[in-house]
Protein backbone atom coordinates (compact mmCIF):
# COMPACT_ATOMS: atom_id res chain seq x y z
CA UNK A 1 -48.59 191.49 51.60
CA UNK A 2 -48.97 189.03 48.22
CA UNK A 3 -46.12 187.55 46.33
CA UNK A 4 -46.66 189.61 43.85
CA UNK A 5 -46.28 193.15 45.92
CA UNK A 6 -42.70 191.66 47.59
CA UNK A 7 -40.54 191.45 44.26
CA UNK A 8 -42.30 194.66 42.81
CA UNK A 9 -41.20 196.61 45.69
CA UNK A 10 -37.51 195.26 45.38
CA UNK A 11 -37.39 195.86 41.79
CA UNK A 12 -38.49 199.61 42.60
CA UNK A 13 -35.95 200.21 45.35
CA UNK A 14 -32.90 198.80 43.35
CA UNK A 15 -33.99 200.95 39.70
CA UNK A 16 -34.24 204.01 42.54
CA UNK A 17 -30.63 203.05 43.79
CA UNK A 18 -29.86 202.92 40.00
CA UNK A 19 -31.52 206.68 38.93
CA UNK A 20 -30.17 208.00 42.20
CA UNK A 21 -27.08 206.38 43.69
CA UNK A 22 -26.34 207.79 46.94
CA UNK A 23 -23.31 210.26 47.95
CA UNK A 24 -20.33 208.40 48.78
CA UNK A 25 -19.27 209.20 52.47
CA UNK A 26 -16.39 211.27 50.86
CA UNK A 27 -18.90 213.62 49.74
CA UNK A 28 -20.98 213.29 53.12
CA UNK A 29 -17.46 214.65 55.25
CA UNK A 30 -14.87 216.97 53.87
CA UNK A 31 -11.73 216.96 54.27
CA UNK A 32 -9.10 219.63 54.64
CA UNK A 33 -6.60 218.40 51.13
CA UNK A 34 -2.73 219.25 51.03
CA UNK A 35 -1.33 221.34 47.89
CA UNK A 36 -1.85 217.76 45.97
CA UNK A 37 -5.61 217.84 47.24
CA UNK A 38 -4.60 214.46 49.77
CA UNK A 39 -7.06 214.53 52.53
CA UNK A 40 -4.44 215.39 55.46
CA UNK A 41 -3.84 212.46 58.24
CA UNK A 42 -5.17 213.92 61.74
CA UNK A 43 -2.02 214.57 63.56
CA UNK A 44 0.18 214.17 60.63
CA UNK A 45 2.97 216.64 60.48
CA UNK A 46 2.82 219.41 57.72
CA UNK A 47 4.82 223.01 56.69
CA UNK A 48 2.04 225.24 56.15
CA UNK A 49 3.46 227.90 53.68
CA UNK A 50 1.54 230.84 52.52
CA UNK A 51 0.66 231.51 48.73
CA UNK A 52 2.67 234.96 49.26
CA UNK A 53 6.01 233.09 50.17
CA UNK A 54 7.42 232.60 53.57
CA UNK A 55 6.16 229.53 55.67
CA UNK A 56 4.78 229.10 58.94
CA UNK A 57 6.57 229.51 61.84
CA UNK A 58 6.52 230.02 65.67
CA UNK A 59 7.40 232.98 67.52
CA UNK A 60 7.63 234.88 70.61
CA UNK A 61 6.31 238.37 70.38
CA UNK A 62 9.63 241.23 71.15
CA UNK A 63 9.10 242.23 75.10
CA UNK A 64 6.53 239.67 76.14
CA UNK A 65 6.66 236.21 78.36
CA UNK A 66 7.98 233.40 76.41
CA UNK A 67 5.01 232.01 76.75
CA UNK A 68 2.40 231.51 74.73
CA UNK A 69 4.07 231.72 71.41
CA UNK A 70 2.68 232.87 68.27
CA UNK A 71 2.21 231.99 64.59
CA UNK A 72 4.29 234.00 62.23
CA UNK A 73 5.16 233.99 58.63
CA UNK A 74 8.85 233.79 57.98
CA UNK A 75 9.93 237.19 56.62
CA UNK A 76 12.34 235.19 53.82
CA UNK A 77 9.61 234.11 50.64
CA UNK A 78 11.91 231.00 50.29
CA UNK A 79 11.36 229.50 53.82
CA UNK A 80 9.31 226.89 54.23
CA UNK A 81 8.68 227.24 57.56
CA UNK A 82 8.38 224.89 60.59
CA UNK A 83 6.85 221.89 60.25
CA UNK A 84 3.73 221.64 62.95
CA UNK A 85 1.97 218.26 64.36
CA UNK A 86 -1.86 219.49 63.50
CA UNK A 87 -4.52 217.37 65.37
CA UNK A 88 -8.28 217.69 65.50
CA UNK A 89 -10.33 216.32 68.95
CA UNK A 90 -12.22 214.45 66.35
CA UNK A 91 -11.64 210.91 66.06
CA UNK A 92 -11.01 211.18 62.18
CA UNK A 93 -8.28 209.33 59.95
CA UNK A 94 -8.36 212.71 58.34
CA UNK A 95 -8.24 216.57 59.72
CA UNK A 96 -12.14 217.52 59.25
CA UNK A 97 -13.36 220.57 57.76
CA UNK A 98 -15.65 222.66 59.80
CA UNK A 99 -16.54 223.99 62.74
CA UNK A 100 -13.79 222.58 64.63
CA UNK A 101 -10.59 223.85 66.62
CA UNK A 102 -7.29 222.04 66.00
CA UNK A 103 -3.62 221.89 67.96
CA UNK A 104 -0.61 222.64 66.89
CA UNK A 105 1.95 220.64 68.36
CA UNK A 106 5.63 222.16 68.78
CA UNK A 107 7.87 219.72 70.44
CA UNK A 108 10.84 222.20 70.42
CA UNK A 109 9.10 224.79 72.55
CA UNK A 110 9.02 224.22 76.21
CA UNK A 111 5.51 225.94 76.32
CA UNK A 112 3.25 223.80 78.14
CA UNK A 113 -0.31 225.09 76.26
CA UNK A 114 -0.83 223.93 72.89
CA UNK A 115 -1.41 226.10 70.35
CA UNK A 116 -4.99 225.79 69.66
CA UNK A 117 -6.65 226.91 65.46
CA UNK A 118 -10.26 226.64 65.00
CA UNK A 119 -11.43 227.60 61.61
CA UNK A 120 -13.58 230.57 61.42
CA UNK A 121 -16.00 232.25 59.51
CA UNK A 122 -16.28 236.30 59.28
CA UNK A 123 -19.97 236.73 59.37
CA UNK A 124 -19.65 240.00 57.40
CA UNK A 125 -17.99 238.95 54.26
CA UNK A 126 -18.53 234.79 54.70
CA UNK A 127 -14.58 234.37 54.18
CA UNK A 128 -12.95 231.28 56.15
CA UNK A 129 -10.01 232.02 58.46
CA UNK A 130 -7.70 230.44 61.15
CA UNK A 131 -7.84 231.89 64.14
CA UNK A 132 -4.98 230.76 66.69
CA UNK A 133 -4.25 231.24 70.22
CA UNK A 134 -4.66 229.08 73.47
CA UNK A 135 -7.83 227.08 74.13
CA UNK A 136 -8.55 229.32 76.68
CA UNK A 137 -8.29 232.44 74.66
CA UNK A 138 -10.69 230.88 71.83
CA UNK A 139 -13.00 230.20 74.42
CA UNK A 140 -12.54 226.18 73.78
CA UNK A 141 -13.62 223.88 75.95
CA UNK A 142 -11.06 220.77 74.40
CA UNK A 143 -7.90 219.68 76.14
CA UNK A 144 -5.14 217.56 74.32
């Protein structure tokens, strides 16, 4: 290749890199964001409250095993709730959005599954929900 070719081609690549700067890796991996739009720390502890009042909570189902326990909302609008260790099997700094199942950790229960979310998506209507349950009932294949 001639002298001349080699500086050409550098001055090409770096007015490219200047007309079309690459995402940052924030944009290349979402996040799931708190109510102040944080990225949330994987297995940080967080209330989870709904936007129709009454937080989070765990719960045993009237008449059945104490075990598994459930997600409920608190009945009272001005709960917040319990607060929940969430963790991802992903080695992330941050809880990922996507495809992905995530444990809730309740260290006052003496339930010896974890709670297991996975974020879904309703293929009729495209809408994202949480599904819960064991990781056996989700049909997940991760153990914490």
């Amino acid at each position: 290749m001639s002298t001349f070719l080699q500086p050409a081609i550098a001055i090409t690549a770096l007015l490219l890199l200047q007309l079309f700067p690459p995402p940052t890796m924030a944009a290349w991996f979402a996040y799931i964001t708190d109510e102040d739009g944080e990225p949330m720390l994987n297995g940080g502890t967080y209330y989870i409250i709904a936007t129709n009042g009454g937080g989070l909570a765990v719960a045993q189902k009237p008449q059945t095993l104490a075990c598994p326990l459930f997600i409920a909302q608190e009945k009272d609008g001005s709960s917040i709730g319990h607060p929940f260790k969430i963790t991802s099997p992903i080695s992330s700094k941050y809880l990922p959005f996507g495809p992905t199942e995530f444990y809730v950790v309740d260290d006052t229960t003496t339930c010896t599954k974890p709670l297991a979310w996975r974020l879904t998506t309703d293929n009729a209507t495209g809408q994202i929900y949480v599904a819960a349950g064991t990781t056996e009932s989700l049909g997940l294949v991760h153990s914490v």
